[in-house]
C-alpha atoms as a PDB file:
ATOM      1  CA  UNK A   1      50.512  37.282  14.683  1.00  0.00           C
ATOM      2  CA  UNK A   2      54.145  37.651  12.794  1.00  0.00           C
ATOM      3  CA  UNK A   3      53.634  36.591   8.673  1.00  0.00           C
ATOM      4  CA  UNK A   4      56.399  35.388   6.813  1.00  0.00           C
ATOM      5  CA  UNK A   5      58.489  37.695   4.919  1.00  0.00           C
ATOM      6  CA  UNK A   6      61.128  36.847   3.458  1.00  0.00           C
ATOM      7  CA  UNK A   7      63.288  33.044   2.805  1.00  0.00           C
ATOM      8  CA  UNK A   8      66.919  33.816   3.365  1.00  0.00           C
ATOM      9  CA  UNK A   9      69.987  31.407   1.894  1.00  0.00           C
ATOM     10  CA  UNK A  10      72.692  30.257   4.115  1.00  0.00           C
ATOM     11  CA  UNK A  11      75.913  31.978   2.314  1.00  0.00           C
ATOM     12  CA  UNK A  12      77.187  30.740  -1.221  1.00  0.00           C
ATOM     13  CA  UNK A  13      79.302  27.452  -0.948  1.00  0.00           C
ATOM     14  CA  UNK A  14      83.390  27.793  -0.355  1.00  0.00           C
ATOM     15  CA  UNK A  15      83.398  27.682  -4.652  1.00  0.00           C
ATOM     16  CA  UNK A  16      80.439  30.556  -5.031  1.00  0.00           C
ATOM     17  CA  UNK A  17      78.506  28.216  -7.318  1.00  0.00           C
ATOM     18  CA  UNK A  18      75.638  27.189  -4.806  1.00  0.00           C
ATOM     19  CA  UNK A  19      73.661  28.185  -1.929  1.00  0.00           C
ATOM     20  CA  UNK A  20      74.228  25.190   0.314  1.00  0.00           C
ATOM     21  CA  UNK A  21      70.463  24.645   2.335  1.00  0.00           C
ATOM     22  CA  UNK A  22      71.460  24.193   5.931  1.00  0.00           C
ATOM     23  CA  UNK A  23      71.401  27.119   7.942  1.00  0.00           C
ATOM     24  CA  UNK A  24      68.595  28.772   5.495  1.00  0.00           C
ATOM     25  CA  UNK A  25      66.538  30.652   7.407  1.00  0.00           C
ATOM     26  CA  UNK A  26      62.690  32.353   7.224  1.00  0.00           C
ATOM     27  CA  UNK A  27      62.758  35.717   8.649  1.00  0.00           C
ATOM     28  CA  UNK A  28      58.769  36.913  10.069  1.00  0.00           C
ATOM     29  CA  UNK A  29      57.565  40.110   9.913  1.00  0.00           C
ATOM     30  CA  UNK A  30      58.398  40.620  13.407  1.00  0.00           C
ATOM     31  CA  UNK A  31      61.983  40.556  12.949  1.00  0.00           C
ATOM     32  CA  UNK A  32      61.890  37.190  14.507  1.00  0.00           C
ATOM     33  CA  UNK A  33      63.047  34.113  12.491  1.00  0.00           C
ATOM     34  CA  UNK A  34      60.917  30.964  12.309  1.00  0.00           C
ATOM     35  CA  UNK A  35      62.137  27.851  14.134  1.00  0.00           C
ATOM     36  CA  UNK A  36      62.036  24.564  13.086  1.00  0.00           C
ATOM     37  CA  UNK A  37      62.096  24.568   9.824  1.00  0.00           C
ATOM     38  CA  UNK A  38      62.669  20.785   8.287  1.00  0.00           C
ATOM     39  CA  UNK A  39      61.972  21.627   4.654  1.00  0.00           C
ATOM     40  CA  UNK A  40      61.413  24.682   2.098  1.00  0.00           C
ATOM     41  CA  UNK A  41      59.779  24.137  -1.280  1.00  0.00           C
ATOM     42  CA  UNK A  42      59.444  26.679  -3.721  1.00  0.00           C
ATOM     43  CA  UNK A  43      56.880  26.708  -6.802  1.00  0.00           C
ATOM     44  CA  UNK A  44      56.594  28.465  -9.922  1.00  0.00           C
ATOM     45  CA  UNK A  45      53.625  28.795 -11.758  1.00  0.00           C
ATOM     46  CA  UNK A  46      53.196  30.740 -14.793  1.00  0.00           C
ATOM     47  CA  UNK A  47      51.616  34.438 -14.348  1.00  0.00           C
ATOM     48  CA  UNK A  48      51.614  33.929 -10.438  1.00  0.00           C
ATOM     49  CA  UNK A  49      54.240  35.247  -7.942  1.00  0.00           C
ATOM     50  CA  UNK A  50      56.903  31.992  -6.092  1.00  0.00           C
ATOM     51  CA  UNK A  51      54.961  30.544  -3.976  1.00  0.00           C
ATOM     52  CA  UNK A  52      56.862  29.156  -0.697  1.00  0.00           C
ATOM     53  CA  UNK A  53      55.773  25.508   1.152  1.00  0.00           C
ATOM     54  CA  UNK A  54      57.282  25.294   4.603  1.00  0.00           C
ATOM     55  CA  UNK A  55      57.219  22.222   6.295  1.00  0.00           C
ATOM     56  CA  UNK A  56      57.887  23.449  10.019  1.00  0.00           C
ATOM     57  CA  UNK A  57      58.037  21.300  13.499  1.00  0.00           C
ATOM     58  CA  UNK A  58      56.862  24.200  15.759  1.00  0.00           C
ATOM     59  CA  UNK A  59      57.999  24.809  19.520  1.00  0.00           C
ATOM     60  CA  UNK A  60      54.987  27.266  20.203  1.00  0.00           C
ATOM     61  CA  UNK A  61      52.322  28.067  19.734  1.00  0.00           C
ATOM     62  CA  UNK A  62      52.886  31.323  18.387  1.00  0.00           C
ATOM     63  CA  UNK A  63      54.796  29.583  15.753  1.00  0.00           C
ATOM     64  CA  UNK A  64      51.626  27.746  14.704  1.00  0.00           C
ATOM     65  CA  UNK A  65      49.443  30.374  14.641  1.00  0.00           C
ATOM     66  CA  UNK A  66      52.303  32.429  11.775  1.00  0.00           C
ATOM     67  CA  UNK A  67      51.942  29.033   9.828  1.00  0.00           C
ATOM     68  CA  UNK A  68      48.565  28.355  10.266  1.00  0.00           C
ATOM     69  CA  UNK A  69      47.669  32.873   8.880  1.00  0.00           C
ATOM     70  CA  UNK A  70      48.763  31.780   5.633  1.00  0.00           C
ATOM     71  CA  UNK A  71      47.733  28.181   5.154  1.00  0.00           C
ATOM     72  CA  UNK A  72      45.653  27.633   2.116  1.00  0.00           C
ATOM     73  CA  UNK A  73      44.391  23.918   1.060  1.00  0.00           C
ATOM     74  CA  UNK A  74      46.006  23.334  -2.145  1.00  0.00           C
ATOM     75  CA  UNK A  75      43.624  19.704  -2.916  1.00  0.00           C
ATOM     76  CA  UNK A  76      41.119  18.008  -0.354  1.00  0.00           C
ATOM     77  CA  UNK A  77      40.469  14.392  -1.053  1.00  0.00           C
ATOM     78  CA  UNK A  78      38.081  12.771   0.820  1.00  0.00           C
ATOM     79  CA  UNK A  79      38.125   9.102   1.523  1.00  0.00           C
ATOM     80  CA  UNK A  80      34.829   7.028   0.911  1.00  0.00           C
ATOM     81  CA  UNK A  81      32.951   5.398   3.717  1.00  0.00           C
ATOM     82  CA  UNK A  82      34.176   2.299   5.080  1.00  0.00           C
ATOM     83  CA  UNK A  83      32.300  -0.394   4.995  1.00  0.00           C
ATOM     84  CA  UNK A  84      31.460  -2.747   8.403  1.00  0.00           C
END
């Protein structure tokens, strides 16, 4: 089951001052590159290594199953009970 490795930017804008974001791609450690990726946020935290948030619409299930290695719940709120 591939793991991601590595978040790679499209190539600096025409001017060199910014990366633009379309065309960014997540390489696994396959060699493959993840597909349907809709959104990439990255987090800094003090004293802890970037952290990477992928928001993916997969086409496989192989794809899932990369996402799904990794996936750690960050906050679980559970609803109360409804009433009748």
């Amino acid at each position: 089951m591939p793991k991601v490795v590595s978040v790679i930017p499209k190539i600096k804008s025409g001017d060199g001052r910014f990366h633009k974001t379309k065309g960014t791609q997540v390489l696994l450690d396959d060699g493959s590159y993840l597909e349907g990726v809709t959104k990439i946020t990255l987090v800094a935290e003090v004293g802890k290594p970037w952290k990477a948030i992928l928001e993916v619409v997969p086409t496989n299930q192989e794809q899932i199953d990369a996402v799904l290695d990794e996936l750690h719940v960050a906050e679980r709120r559970i609803s109360p009970p409804r009433k009748p």
